[in-house]
Protein backbone atom coordinates (compact mmCIF):
# COMPACT_ATOMS: atom_id res chain seq x y z
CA UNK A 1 305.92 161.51 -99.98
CA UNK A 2 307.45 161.65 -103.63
CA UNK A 3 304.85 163.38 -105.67
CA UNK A 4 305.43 163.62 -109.68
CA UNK A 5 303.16 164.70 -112.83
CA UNK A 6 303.55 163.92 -116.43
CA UNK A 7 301.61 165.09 -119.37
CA UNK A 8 300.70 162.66 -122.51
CA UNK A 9 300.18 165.03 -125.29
CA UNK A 10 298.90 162.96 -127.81
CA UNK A 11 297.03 163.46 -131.32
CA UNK A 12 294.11 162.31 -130.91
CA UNK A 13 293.98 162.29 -126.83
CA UNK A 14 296.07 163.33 -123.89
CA UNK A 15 296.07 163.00 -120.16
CA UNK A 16 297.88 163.96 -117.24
CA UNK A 17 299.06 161.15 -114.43
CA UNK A 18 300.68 162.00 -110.91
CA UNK A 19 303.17 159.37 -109.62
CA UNK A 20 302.44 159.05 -105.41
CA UNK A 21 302.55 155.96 -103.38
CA UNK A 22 304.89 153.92 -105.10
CA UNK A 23 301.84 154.10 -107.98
CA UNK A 24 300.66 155.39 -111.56
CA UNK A 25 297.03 156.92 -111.32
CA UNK A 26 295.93 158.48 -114.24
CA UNK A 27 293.69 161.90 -113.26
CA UNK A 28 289.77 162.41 -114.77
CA UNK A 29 288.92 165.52 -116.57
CA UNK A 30 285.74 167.58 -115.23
CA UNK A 31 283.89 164.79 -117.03
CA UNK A 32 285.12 161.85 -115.19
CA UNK A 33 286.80 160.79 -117.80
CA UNK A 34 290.89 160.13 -117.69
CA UNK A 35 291.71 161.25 -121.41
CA UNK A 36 290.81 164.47 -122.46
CA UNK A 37 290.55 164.86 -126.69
CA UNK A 38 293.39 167.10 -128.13
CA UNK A 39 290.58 169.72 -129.46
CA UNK A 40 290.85 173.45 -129.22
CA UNK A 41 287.70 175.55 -130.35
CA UNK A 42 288.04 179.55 -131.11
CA UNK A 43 284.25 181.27 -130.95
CA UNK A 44 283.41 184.98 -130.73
CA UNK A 45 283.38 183.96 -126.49
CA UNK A 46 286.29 182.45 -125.96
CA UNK A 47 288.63 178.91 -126.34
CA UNK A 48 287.61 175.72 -125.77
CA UNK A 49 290.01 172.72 -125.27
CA UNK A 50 289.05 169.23 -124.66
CA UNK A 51 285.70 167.59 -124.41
CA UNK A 52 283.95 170.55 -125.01
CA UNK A 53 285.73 171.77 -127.96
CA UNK A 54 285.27 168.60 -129.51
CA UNK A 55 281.44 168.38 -129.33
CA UNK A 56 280.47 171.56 -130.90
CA UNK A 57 282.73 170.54 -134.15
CA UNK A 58 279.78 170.21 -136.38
CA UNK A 59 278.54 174.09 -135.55
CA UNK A 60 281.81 175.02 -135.75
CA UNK A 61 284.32 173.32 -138.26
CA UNK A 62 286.05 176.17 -139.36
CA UNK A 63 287.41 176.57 -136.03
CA UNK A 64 287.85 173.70 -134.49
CA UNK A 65 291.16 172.17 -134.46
CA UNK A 66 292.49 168.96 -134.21
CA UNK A 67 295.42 166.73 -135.19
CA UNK A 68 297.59 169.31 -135.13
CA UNK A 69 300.58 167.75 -133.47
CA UNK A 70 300.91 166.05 -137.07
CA UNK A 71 302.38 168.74 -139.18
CA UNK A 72 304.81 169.81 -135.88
CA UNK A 73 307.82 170.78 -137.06
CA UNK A 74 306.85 170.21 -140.46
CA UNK A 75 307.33 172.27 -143.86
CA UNK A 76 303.81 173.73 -145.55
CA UNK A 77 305.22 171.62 -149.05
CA UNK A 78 305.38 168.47 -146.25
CA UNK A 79 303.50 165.78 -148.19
CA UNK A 80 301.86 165.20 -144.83
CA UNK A 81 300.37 168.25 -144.77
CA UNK A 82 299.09 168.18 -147.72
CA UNK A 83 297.26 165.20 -147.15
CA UNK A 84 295.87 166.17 -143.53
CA UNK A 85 294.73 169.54 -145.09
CA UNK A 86 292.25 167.64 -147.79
CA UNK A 87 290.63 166.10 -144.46
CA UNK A 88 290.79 169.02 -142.12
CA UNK A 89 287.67 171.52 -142.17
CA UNK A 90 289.78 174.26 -140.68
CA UNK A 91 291.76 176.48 -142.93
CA UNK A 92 295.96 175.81 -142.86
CA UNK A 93 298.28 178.65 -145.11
CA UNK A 94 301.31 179.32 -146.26
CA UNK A 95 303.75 181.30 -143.44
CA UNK A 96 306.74 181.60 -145.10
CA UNK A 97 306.95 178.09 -145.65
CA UNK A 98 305.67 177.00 -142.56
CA UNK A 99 301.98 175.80 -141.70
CA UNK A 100 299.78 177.73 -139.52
CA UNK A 101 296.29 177.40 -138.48
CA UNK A 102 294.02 180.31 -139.44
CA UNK A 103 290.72 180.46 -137.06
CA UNK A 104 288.19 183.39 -136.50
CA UNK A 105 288.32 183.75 -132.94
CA UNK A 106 286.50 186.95 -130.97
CA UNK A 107 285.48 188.25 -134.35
CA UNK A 108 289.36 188.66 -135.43
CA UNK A 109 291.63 186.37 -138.06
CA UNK A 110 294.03 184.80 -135.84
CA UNK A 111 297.03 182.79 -137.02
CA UNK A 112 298.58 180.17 -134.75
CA UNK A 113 301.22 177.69 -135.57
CA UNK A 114 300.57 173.99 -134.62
CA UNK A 115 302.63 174.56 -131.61
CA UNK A 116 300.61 177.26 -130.20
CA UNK A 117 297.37 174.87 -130.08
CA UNK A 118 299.64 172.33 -128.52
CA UNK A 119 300.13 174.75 -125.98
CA UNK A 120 296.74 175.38 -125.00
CA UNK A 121 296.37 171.61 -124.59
CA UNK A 122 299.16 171.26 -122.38
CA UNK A 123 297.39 174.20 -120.32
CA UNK A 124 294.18 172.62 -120.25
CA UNK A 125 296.51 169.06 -118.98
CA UNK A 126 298.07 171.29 -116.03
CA UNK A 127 294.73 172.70 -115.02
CA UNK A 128 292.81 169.59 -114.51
CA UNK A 129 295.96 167.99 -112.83
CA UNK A 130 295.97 171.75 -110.37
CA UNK A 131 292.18 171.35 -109.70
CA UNK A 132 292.79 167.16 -109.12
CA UNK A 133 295.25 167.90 -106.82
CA UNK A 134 294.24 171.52 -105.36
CA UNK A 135 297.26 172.99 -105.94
CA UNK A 136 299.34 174.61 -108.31
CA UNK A 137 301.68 172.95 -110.40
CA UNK A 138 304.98 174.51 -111.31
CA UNK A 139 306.50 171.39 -113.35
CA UNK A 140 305.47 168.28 -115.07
């Protein structure tokens, strides 16, 4: 049986799909649901990515990230992220030209670039396509 997984990292949402049986099936999160929002959270406890990152937003703004697979690859001076920054709550600065995402996150300033929180998504994808499938996944 040919088996394969794929990742949709997206902006706003992403999802992860396996390939079996001559057929697409999309996979639910841990909330039934089969797109997961592109959201990671930093609190004093821990990350959150997903769902629940998403829905404590208005407790948290500061540290709540999303979007961020808009300024990839992208200069700070980027006219693009200039713009996203006057709508974002969370705080982007100057790296040596390059964006990156300052957060408080277990009572420490972190800095991450845009591709780090990408990252964390794509981890959060594999895991819920692991647990779907009760087994570990070594490529997708």
């Amino acid at each position: 049986m040919t088996q394969a997984i794929g990742i949709d990292l997206g902006t706003v949402y992403s999802c992860a799909a396996i390939y079996q049986n001559g057929k697409v099936e999309i996979i639910p999160n841990e909330q039934g649901s089969r797109m997961t929002q592109s959201y990671v959270a930093f609190n004093d406890n821990g990350r959150l990515i997903g769902d629940e990152a998403k829905s404590q937003i208005s407790m948290n703004p500061l540290n709540t990230i999303f979007n961020s697979k808009r300024i990839v690859g992208r200069k700070f001076d980027d006219l693009t992220v200039q713009s996203d920054m006057q709508c974002w709550p969370f705080k982007v600065i100057n790296d040596n030209g390059k964006p990156k995402i300052e957060v408080t996150y277990k009572h420490q300033t972190k800095l991450f670039t845009p591709e780090e929180i990408l990252s964390m998504i794509l981890i959060k994808m594999r895991q819920i396509a692991e647990s779907y499938l009760g087994k570990i996944i070594s490529s997708a």
